[in-house]
Structures are given as structure tokens and as C-alpha cells.
C-alpha atoms as a PDB file:
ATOM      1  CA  UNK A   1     -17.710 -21.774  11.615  1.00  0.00           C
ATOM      2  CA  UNK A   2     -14.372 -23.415  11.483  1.00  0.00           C
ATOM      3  CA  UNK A   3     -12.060 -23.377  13.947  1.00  0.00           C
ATOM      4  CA  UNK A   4      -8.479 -22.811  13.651  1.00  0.00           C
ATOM      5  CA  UNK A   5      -7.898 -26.532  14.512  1.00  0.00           C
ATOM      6  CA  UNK A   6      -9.766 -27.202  12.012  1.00  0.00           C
ATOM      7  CA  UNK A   7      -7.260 -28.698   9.083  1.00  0.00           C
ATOM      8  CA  UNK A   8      -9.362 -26.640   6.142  1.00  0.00           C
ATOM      9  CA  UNK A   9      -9.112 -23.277   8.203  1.00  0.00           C
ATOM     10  CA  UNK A  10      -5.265 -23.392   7.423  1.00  0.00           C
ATOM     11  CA  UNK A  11      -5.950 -23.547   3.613  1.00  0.00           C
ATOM     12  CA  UNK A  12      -9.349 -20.608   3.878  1.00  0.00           C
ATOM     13  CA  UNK A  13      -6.333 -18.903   5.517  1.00  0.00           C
ATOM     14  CA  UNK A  14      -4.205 -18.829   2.898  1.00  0.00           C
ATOM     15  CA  UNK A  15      -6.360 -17.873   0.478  1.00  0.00           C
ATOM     16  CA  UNK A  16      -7.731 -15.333   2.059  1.00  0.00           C
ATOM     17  CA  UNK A  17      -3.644 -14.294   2.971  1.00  0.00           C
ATOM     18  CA  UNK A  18      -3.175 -13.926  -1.496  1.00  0.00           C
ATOM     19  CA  UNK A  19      -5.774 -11.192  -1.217  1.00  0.00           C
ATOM     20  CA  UNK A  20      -4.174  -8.969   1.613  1.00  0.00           C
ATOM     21  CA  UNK A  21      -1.856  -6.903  -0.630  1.00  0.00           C
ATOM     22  CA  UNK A  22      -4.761  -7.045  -3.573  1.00  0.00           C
ATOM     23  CA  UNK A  23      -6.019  -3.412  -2.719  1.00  0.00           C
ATOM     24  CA  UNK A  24      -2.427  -2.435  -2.076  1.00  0.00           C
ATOM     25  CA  UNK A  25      -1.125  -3.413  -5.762  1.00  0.00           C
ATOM     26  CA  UNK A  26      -4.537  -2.166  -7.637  1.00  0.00           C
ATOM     27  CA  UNK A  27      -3.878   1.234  -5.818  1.00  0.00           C
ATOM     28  CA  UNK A  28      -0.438   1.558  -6.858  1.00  0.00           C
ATOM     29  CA  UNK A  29      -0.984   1.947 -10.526  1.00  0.00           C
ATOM     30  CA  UNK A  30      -4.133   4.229 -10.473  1.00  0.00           C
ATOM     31  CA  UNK A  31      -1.955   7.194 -11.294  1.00  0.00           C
ATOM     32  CA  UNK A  32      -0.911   5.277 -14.334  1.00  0.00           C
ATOM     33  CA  UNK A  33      -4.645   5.194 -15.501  1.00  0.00           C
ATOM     34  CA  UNK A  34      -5.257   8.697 -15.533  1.00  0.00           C
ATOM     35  CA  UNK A  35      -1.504   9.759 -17.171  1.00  0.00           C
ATOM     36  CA  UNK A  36      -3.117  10.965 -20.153  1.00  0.00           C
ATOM     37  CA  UNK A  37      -5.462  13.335 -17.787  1.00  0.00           C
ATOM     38  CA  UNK A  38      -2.788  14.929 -16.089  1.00  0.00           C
ATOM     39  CA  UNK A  39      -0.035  15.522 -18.617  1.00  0.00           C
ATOM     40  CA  UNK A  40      -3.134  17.780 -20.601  1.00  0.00           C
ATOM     41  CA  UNK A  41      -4.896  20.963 -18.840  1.00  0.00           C
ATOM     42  CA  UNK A  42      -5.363  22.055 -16.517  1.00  0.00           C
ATOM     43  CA  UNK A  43      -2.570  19.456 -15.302  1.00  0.00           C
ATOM     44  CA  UNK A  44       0.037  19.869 -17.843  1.00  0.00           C
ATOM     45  CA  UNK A  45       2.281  17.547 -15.908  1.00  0.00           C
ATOM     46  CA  UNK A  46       5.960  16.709 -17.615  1.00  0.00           C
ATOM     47  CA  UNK A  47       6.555  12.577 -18.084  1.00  0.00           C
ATOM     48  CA  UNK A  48       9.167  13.717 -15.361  1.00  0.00           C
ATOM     49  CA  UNK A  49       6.466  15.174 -12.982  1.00  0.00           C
ATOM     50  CA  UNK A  50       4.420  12.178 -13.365  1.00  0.00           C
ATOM     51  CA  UNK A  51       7.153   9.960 -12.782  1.00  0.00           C
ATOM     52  CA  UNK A  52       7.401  11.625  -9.950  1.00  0.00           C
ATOM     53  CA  UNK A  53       4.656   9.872  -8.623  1.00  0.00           C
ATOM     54  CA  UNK A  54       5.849   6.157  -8.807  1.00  0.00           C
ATOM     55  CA  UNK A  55       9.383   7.443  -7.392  1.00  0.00           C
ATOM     56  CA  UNK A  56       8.293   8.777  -3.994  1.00  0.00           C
ATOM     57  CA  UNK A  57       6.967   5.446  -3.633  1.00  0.00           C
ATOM     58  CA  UNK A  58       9.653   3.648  -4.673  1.00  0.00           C
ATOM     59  CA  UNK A  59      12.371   6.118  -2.782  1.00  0.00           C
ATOM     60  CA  UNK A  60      10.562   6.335   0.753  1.00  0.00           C
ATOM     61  CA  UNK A  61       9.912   2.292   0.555  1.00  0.00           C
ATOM     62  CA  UNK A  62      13.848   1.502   0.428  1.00  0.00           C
ATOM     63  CA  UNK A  63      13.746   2.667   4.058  1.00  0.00           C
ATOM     64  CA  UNK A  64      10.240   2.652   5.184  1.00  0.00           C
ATOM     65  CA  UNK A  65      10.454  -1.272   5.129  1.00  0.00           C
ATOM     66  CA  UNK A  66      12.891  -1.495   7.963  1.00  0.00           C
ATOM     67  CA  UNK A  67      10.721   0.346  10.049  1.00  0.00           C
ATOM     68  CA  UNK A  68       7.342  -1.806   9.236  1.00  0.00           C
ATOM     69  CA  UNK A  69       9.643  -4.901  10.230  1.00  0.00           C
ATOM     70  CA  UNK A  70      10.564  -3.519  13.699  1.00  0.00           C
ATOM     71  CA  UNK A  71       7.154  -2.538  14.192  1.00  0.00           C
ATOM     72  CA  UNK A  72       6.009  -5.444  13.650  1.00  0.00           C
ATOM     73  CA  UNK A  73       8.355  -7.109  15.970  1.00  0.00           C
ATOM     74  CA  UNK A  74       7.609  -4.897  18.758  1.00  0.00           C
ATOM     75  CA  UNK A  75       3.588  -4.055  18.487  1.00  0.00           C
ATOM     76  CA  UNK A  76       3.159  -7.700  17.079  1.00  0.00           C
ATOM     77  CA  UNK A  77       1.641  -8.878  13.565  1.00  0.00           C
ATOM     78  CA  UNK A  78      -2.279  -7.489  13.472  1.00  0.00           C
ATOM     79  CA  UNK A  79      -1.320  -4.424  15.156  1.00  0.00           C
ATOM     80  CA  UNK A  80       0.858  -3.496  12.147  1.00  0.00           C
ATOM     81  CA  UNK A  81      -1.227  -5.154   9.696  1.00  0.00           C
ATOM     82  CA  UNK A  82      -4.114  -2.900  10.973  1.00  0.00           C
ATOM     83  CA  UNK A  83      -1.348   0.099  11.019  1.00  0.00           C
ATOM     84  CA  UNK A  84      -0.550  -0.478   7.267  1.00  0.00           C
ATOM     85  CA  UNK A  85      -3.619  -0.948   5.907  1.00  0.00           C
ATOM     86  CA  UNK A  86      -4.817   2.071   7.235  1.00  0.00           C
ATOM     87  CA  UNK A  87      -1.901   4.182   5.834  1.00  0.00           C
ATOM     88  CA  UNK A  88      -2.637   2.909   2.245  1.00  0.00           C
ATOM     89  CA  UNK A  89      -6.294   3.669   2.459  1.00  0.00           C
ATOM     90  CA  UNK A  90      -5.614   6.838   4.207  1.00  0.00           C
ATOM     91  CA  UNK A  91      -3.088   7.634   1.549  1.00  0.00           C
ATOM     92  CA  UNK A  92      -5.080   6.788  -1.270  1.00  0.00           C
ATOM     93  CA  UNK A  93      -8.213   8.854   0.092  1.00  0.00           C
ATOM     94  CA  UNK A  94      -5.318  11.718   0.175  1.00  0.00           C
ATOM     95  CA  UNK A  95      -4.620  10.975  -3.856  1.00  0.00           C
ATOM     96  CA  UNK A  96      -8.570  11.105  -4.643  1.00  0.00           C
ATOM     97  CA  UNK A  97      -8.993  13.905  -3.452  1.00  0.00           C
ATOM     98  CA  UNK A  98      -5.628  15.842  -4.846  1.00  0.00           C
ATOM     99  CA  UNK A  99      -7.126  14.653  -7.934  1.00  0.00           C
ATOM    100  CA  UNK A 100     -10.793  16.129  -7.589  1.00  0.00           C
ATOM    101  CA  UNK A 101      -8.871  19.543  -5.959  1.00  0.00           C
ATOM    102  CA  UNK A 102      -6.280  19.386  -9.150  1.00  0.00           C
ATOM    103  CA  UNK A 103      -3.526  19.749  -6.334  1.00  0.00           C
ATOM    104  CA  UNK A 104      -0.139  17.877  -7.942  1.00  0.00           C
ATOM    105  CA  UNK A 105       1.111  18.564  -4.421  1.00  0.00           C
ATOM    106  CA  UNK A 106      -1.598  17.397  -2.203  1.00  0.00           C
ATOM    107  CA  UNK A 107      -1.539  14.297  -5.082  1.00  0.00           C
ATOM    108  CA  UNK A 108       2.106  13.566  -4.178  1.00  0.00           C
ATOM    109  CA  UNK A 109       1.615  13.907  -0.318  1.00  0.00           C
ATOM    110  CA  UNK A 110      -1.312  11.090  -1.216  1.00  0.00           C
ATOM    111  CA  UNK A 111       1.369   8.774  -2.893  1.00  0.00           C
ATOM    112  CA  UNK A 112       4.031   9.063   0.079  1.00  0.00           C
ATOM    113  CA  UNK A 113       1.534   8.309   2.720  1.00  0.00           C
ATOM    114  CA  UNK A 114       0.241   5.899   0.570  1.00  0.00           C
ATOM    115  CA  UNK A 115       4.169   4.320   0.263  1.00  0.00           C
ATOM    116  CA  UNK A 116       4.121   3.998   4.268  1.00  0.00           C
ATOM    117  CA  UNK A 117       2.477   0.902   4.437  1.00  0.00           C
ATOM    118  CA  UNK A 118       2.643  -0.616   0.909  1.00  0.00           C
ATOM    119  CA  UNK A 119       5.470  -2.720   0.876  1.00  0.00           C
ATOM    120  CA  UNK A 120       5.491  -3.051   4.710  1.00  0.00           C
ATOM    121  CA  UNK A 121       2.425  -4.717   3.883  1.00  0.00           C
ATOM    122  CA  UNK A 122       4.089  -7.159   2.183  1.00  0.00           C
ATOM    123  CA  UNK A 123       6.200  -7.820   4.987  1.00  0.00           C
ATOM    124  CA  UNK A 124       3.357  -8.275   7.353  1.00  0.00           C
ATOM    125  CA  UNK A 125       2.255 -11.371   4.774  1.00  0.00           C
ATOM    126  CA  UNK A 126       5.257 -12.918   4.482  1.00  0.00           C
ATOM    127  CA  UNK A 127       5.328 -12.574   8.367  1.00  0.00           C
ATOM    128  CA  UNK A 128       2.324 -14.410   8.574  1.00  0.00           C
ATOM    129  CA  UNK A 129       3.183 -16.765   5.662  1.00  0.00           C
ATOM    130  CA  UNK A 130       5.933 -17.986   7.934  1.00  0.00           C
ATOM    131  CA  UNK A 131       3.668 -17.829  11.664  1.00  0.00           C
ATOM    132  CA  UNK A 132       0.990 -20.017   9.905  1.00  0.00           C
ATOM    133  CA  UNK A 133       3.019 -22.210   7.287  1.00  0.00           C
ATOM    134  CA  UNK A 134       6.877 -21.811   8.198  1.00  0.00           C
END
């Protein structure tokens, strides 16, 4: 086991750092795998419905990124890592099962918890980007 004095733990770190928003980006364009499913029944979902999708993600993340920055100032770096990774799995769980229910709503209410902690993930690795390497 290597220890973090250890000059080889910095660079295992950082590898293991390129994979923390891996989930987060394959997540983000599931919707766009299925697009033929739901714009043909029983979805029937407009280009502009679908679209919808990506732009509650988009929309809530021009804010929601201020607020994963102060979080992670006050409740420090792993608490808000922890925090954000939790809101993208719990958001994506909400999108499978939208899908298996055929709920567009309960679908979209998947995508904007999922938006809570995708970019703010980000944030949290570039946070820790500078801690370890800055």
C-alpha cells in the first residue's frame, strides 16, 4: 500500500482523478441513445420535447455551479464530492426508471436531479486538481 508520501501515490492519484467525472459524462448522453425510442409510441416525443432533456441540464447548471463551489468551501472537498456523486446516481436511477414507467415527467425530474451534481462535479476535480498539484 502506498502512502501518500509516497512520490508514485501523487501520479495513481491523478489517474484515478481523470476517471471521477467518467460516470458523470457517460450518463449525460444516455437519453441521446434511446432518441429514436422515445420520439415513436408510446413516447411520441417532439425533437423539442427531447431537447428538453439536455436543456434542464444545461439551464439549472448555469446556477447550480455556484452553489457546488460554496459548498464545497464550507463542508470541505469529499463531503461534496460524496454529495455530488450521489445526486448523479440518484438522478440517473430517477431517469431509469421514468423510462421503464414511460413517465416523460418523472424522466425529466431524473435529468434535473441528475444536473445537481454534474458539473459541480467538475468543480470538485478541478478543486482537487489544484489541492494535490496547484
Amino acid at each position: 500500500m502506498l502512502s501518500p508520501a509516497h512520490p508514485n501515490f501523487r501520479f495513481i492519484f491523478l489517474g484515478l482523478l481523470c476517471f471521477m467525472t467518467f460516470g458523470c459524462y457517460w450518463c449525460f448522453d444516455i437519453p441521446n441513445v434511446f432518441q429514436h425510442t422515445l420520439e415513436s409510441p408510446p413516447w411520441n416525443l417532439t425533437q423539442t420535447t427531447f431537447n428538453w432533456l439536455y436543456t434542464i441540464y444545461s439551464s439549472m447548471n448555469i446556477v447550480i455551479v455556484l452553489f457546488g463551489g460554496y459548498f464545497i468551501d464550507v463542508f470541505g472537498l469529499s463531503a461534496g464530492s460524496i454529495l455530488f456523486c450521489l445526486s448523479i446516481g440518484l438522478g440517473q436511477l430517477v431517469v431509469s426508471i421514468g423510462v421503464s414507467l414511460q413517465s416523460y415527467w418523472i424522466l425529466f425530474l431524473g435529468r434535473a436531479v441528475f444536473s445537481i451534481g454534474g458539473e459541480s462535479l467538475s468543480v470538485a476535480q478541478n478543486a482537487y486538481c489544484s489541492k494535490w498539484f496547484g
